[in-house]
N, C-alpha and C. Protein backbone atom coordinates (compact mmCIF):
# COMPACT_ATOMS: atom_id res chain seq x y z
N UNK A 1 -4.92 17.72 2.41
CA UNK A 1 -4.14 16.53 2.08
C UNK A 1 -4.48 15.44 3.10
N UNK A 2 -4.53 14.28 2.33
CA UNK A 2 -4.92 13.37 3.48
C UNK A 2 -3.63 12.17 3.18
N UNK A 3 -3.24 11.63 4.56
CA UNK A 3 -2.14 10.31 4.49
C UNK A 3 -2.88 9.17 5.06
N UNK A 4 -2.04 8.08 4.65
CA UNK A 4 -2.77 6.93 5.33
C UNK A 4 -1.77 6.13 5.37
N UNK A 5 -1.31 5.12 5.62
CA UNK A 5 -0.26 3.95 5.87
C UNK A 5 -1.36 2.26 6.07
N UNK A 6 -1.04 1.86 4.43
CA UNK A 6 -1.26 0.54 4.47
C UNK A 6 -0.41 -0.45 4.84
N UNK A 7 -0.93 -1.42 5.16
CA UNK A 7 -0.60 -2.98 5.67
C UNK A 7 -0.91 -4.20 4.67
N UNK A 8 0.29 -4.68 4.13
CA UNK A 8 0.05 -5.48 2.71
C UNK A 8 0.52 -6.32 3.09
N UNK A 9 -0.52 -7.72 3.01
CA UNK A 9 0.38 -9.27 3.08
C UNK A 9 0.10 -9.64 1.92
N UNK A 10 1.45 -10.51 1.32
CA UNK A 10 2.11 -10.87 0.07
C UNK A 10 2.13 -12.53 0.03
N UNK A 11 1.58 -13.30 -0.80
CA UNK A 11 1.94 -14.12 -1.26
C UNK A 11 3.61 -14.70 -0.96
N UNK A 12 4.38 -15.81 -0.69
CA UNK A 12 5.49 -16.02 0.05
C UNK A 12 6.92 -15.73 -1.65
N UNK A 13 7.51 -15.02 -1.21
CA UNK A 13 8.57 -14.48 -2.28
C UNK A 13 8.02 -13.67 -3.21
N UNK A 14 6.70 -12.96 -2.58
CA UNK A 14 6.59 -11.71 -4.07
C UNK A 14 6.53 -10.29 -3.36
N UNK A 15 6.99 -10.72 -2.11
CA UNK A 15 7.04 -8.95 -1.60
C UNK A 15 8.25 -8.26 -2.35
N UNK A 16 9.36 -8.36 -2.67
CA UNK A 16 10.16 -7.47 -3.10
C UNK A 16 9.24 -6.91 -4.43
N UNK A 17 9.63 -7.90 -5.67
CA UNK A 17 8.70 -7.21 -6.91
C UNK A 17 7.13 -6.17 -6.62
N UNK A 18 6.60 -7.59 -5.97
CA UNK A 18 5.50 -6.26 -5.37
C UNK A 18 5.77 -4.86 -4.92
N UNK A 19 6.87 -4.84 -4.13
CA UNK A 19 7.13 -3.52 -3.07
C UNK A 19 7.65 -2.43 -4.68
N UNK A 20 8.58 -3.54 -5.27
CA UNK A 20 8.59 -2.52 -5.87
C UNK A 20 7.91 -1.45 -7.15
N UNK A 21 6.97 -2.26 -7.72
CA UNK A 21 5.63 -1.95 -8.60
C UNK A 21 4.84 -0.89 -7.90
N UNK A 22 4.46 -1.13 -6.40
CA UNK A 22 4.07 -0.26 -5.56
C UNK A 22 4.59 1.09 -5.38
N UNK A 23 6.20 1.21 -5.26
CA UNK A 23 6.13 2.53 -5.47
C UNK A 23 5.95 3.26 -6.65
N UNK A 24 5.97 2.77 -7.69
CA UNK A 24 5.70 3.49 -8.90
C UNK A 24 4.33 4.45 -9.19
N UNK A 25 3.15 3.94 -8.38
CA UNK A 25 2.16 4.40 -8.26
C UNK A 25 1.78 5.85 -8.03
N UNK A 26 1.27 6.46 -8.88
CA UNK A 26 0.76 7.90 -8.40
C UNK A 26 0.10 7.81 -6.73
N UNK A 27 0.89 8.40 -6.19
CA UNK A 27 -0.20 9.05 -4.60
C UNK A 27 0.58 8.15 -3.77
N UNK A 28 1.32 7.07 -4.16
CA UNK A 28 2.29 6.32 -2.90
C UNK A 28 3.63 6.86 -2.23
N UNK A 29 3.64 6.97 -1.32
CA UNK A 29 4.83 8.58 -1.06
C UNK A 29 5.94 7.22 -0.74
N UNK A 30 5.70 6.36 0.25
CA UNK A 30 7.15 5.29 0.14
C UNK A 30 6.28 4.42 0.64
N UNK A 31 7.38 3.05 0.46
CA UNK A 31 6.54 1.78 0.34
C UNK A 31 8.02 0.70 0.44
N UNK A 32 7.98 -0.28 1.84
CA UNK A 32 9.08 -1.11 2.25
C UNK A 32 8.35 -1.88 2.51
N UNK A 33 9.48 -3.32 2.13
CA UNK A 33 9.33 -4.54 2.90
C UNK A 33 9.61 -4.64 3.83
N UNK A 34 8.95 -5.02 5.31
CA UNK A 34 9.13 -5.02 6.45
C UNK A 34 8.78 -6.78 7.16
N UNK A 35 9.19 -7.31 8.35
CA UNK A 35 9.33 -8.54 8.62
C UNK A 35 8.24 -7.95 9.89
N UNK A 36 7.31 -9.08 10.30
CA UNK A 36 6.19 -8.96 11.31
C UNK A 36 4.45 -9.16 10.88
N UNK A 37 3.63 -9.14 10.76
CA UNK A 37 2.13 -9.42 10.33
C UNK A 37 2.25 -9.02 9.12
N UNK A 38 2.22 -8.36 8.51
CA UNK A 38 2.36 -8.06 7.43
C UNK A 38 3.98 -7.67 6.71
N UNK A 39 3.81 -8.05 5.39
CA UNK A 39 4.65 -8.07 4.31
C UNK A 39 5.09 -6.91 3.87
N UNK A 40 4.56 -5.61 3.43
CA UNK A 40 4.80 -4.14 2.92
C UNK A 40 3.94 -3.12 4.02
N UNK A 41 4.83 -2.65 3.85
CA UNK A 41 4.15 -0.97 4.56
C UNK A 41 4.31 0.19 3.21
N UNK A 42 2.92 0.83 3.31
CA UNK A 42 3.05 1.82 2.17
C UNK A 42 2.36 3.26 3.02
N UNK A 43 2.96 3.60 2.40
CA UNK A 43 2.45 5.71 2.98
C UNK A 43 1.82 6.07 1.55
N UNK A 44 0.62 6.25 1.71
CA UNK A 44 -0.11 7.03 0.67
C UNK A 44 -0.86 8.51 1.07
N UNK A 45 -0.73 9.30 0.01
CA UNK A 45 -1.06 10.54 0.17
C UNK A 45 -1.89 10.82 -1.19
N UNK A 46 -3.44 11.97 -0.45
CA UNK A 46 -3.73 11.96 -1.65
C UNK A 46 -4.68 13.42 -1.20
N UNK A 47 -4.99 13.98 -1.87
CA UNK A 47 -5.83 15.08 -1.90
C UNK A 47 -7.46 14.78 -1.06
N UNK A 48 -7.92 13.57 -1.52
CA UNK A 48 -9.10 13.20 -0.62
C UNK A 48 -9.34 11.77 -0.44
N UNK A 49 -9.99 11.46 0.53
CA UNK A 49 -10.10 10.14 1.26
C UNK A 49 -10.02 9.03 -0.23
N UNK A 50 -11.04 9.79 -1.13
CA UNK A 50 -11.41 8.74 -2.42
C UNK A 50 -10.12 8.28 -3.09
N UNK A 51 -9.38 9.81 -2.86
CA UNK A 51 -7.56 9.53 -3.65
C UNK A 51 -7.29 7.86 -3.48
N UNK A 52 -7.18 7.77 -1.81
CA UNK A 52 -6.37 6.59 -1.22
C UNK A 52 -6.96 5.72 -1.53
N UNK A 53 -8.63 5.16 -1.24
CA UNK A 53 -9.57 4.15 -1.96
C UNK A 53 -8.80 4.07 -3.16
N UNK A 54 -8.84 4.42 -3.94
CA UNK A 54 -8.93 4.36 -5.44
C UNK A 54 -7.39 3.86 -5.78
N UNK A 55 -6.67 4.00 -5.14
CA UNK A 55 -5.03 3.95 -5.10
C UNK A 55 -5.07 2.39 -4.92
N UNK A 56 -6.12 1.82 -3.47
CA UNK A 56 -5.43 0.73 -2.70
C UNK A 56 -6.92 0.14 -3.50
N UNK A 57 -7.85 0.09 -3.55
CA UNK A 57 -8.68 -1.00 -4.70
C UNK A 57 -8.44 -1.29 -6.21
N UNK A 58 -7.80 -0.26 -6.88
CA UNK A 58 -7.53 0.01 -8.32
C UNK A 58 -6.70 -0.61 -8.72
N UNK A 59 -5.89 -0.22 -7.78
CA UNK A 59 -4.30 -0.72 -7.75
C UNK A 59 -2.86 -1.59 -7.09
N UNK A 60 -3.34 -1.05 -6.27
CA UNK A 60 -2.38 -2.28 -5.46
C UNK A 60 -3.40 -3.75 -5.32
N UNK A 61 -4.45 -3.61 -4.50
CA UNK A 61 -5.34 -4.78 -4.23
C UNK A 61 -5.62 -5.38 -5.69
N UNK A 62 -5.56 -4.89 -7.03
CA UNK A 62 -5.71 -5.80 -8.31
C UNK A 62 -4.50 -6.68 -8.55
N UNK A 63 -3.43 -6.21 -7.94
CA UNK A 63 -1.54 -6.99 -8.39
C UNK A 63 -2.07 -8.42 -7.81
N UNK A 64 -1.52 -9.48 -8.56
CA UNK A 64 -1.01 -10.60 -8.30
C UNK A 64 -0.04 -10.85 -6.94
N UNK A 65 -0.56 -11.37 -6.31
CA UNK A 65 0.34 -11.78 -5.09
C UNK A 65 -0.15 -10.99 -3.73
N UNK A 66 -1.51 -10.03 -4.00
CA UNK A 66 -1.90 -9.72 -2.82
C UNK A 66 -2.54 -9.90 -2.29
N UNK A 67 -2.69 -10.15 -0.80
CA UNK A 67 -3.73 -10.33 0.02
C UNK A 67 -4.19 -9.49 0.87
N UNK A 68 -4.54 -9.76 2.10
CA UNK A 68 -5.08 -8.61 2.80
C UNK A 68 -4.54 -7.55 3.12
N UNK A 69 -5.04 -6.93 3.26
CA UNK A 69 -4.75 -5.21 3.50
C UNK A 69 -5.57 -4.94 5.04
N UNK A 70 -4.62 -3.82 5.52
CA UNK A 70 -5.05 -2.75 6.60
C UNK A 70 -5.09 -1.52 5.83
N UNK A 71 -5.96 -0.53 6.48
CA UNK A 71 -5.67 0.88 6.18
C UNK A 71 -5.26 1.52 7.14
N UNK A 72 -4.26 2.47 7.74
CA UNK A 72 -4.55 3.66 9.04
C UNK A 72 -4.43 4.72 8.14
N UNK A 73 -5.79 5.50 8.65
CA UNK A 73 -5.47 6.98 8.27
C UNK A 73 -5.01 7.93 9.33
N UNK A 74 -4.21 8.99 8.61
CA UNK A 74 -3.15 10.07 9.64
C UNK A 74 -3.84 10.67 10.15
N UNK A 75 -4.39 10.94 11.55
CA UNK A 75 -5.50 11.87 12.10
C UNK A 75 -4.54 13.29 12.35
N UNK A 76 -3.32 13.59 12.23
CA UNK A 76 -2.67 14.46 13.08
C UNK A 76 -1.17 14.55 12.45
C-alpha cells in the first residue's frame, strides 16, 4: 500500500465544493480545507505509486478551480 498527502491550491471561493467532490474519489482516504499555502490537504492511498498519479492527474488536477499541486509520499 502506498500513501501520499497532496497540496491543492484553489481558485478564491471554490475550495469547499472542490474539497468536497474530492472526497468522493476512489483512493482519497480524507481531504480538508485548511488556511496557509495551500487551499486542501488530501491523503491518498492506493495499491501502487501509478494508483496516486492517476487519482491526482485524472482527477482532481482535471476539476475546475485547480491549480497547483504538491505531492508527499509516506516513506514510513
Amino acid at each position: 500500500m502506498v500513501r501520499a498527502y497532496a497540496m491543492i491550491d484553489t481558485g478564491e471561493g471554490t475550495s469547499p465544493a472542490l474539497c468536497e467532490r474530492i472526497r468522493t474519489f476512489d483512493g482519497v482516504t480524507e481531504a480538508h480545507v485548511v488556511a496557509g499555502d495551500f487551499d486542501i490537504v488530501v491523503e491518498l492511498e492506493g495499491d501502487r505509486p501509478y494508483d496516486l498519479q492517476r487519482i491526482l492527474t485524472r482527477e482532481i488536477r482535471a476539476l475546475d478551480g485547480v491549480g497547483t499541486t504538491r505531492t508527499y509520499v509516506v516513506l514510513e
